[in-house]
Protein backbone atom coordinates (compact mmCIF):
# COMPACT_ATOMS: atom_id res chain seq x y z
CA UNK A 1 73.12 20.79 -3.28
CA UNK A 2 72.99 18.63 -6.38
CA UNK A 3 76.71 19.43 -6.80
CA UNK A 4 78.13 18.84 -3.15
CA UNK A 5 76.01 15.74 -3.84
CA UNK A 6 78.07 14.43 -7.20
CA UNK A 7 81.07 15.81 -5.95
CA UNK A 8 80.75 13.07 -2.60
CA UNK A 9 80.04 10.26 -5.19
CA UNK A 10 82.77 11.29 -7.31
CA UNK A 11 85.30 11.53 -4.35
CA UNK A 12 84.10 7.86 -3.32
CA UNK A 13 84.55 6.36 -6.62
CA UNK A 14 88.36 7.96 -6.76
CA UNK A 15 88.98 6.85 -3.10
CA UNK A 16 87.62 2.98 -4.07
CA UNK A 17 90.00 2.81 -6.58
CA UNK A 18 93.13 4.06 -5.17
CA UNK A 19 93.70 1.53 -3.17
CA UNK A 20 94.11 0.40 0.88
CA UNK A 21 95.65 4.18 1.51
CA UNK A 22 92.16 5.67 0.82
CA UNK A 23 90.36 3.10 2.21
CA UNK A 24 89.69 5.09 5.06
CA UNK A 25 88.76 8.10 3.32
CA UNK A 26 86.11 6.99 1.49
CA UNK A 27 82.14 5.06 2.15
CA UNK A 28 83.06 1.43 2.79
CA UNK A 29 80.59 -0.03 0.63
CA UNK A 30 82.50 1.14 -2.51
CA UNK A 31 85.52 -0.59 -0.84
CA UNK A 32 86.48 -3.72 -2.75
CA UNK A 33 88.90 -5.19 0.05
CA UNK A 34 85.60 -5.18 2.15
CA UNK A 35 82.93 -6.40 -0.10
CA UNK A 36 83.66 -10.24 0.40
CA UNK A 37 82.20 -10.20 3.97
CA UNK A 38 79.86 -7.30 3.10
CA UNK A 39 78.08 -9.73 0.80
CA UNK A 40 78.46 -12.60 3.45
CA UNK A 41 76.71 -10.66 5.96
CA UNK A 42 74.01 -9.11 3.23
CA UNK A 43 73.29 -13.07 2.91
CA UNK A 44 73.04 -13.56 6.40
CA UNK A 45 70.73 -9.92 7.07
CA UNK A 46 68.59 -11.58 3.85
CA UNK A 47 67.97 -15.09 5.45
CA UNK A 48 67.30 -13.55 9.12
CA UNK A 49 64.69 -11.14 7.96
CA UNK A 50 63.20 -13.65 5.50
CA UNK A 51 62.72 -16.73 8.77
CA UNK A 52 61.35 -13.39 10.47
CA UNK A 53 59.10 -12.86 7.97
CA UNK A 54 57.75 -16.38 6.67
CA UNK A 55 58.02 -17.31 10.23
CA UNK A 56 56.19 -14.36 12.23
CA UNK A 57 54.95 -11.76 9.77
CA UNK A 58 53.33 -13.63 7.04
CA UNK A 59 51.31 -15.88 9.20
CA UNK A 60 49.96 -13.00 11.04
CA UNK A 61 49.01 -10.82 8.15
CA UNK A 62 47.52 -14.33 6.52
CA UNK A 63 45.59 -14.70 10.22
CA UNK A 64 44.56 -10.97 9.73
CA UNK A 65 43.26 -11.36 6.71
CA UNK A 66 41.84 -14.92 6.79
CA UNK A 67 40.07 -13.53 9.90
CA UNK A 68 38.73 -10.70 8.31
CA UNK A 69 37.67 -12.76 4.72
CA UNK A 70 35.75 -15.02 7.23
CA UNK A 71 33.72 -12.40 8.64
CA UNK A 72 33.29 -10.55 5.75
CA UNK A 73 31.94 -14.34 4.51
CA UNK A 74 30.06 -14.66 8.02
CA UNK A 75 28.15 -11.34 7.03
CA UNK A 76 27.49 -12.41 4.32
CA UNK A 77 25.53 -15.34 5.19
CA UNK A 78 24.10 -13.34 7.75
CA UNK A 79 22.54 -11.14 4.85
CA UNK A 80 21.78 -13.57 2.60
CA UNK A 81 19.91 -15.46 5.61
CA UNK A 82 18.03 -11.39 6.85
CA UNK A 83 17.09 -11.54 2.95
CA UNK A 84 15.42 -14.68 2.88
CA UNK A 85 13.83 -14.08 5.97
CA UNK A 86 12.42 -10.52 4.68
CA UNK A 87 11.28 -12.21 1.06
CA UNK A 88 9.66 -15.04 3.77
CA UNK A 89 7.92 -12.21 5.90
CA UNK A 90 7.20 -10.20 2.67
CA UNK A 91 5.09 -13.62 1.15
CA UNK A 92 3.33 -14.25 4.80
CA UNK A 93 2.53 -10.51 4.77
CA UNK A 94 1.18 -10.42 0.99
CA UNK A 95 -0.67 -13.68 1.53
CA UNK A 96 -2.04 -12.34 4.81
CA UNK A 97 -2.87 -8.91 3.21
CA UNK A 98 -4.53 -11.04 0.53
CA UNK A 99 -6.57 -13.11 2.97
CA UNK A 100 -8.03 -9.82 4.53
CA UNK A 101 -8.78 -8.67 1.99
CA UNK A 102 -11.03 -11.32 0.39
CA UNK A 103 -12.65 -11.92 3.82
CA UNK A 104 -13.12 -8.02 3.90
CA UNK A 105 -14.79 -8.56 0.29
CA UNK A 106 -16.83 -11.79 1.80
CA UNK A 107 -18.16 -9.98 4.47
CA UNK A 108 -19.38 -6.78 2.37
CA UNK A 109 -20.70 -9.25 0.07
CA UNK A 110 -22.82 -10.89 2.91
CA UNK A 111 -23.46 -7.55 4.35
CA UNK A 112 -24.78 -6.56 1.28
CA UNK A 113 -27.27 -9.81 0.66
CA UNK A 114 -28.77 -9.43 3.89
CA UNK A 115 -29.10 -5.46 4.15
CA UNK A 116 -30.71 -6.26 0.27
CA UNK A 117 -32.82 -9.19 1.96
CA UNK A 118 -33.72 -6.88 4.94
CA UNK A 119 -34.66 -4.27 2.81
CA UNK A 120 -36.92 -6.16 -0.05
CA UNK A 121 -38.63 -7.54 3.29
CA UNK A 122 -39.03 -3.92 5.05
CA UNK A 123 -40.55 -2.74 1.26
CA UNK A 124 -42.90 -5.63 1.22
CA UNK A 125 -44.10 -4.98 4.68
CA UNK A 126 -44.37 -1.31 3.71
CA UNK A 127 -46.56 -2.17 0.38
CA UNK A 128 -48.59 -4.13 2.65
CA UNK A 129 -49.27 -1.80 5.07
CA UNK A 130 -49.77 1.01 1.76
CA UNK A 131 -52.20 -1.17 -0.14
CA UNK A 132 -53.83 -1.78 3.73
CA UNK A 133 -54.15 2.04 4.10
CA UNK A 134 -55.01 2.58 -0.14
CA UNK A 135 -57.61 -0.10 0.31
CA UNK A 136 -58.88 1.91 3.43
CA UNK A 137 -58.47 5.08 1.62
CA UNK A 138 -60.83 3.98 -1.45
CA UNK A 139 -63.56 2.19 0.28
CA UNK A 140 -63.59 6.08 2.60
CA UNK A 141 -63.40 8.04 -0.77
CA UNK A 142 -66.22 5.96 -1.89
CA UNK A 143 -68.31 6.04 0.83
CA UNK A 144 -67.50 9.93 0.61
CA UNK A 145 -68.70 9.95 -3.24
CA UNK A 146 -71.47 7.75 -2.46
CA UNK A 147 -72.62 10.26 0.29
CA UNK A 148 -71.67 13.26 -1.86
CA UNK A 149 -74.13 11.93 -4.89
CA UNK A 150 -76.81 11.02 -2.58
CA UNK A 151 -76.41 14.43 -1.90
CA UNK A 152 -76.20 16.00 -5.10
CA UNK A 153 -79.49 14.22 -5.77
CA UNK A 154 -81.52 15.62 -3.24
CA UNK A 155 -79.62 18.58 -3.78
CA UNK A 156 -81.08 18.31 -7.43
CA UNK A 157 -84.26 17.61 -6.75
CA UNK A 158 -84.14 20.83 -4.19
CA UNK A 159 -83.22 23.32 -7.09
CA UNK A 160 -85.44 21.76 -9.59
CA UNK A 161 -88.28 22.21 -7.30
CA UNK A 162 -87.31 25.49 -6.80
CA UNK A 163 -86.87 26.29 -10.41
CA UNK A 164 -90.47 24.66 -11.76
CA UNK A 165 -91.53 26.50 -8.67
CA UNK A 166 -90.36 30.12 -10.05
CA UNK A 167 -90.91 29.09 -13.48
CA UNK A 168 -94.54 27.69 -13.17
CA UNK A 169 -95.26 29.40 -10.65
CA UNK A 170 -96.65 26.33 -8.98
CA UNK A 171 -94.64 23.67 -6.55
CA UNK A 172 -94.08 20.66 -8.44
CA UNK A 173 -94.66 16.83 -7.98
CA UNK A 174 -91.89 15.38 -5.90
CA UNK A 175 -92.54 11.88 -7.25
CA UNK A 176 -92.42 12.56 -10.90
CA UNK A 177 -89.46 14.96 -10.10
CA UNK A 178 -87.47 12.48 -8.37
CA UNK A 179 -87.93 10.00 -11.43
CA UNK A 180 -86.53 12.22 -14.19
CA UNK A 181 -83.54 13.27 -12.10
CA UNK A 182 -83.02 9.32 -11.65
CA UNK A 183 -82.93 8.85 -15.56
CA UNK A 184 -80.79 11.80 -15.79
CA UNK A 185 -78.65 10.33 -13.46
CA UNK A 186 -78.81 6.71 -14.95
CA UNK A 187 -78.21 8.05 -18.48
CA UNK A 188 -74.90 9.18 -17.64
């Protein structure tokens, strides 16, 4: 292929130079008769495409892409503007998150006081009603040992009759009984 190939180029080259015979053997390009106006129209093919292009091409791509750099720049703003707006929402929240907070602090803090305050004041009323029911309690157990004494006494006396009774054989005077279980008593 490469040699078919060299061979045509050769041939062209051999047929260019041998003059107006081979001129139409060979490619015309390579023919230097024709390569006046080949140039000429070259020149005009150049300046055609090149009014084509500045004129119709050009602009449009620079449309295309001035469109597209202005809403690439549009989105842009439009994310720089979403970002400021989320940092904006992100302080309110914070500050409002803040805000709750400390109220929700306040109000356990007040909560606290008065279920402190309501419960000194539910203690004291309780104390008062204990040392009500204490005092109560004491003057009973009193009376109750008071009773129980007055008892043991004439319990006393009882027995020690009965003893001097067994032991002397005789019953013994109450009144002189009753005064030496009354020092015994007092001595104590």
């Amino acid at each position: 292929m490469k040699r078919s190939l060299y061979g045509a180029l050769a041939a062209a080259l051999v047929a260019g130079t041998s003059g107006a015979a081979s001129a139409d053997a060979g490619m015309p390009q390579l023919n230097f008769h024709d390569f006046a106006p080949q140039v000429v129209w070259l020149v005009i093919a150049f300046v055609v495409l090149y009014a084509i292009m500045s004129n119709l091409a050009i602009p449009a791509i620079a449309g295309t892409l001035d469109k597209r750099q202005a809403k690439i720049q549009a989105d842009l703003d439009a994310a720089e503007k979403a970002s400021e707006e989320t940092r904006a929402a992100v302080a309110a929240y914070e500050k409002k998150l803040a805000d709750a907070r400390e109220l929700a602090r306040r109000l356990q803090r007040d909560r606290q006081e008065a279920d402190t305050a309501a419960a000194t004041a539910r203690l004291e009323e309780i104390g008062k009603q204990l040392g009500g029911q204490i005092d109560q309690a004491e003057q009973r157990i009193a009376g109750q040992r008071s009773q129980a004494l007055d008892g043991l006494e004439d319990m006393a006396h009882d027995i020690a009759a009965d003893v001097y009774a067994k032991l002397a054989g005789e019953s013994a005077d109450g009144g002189a009984l009753r005064g030496k279980i009354s020092a015994a008593k007092g001595g104590r």
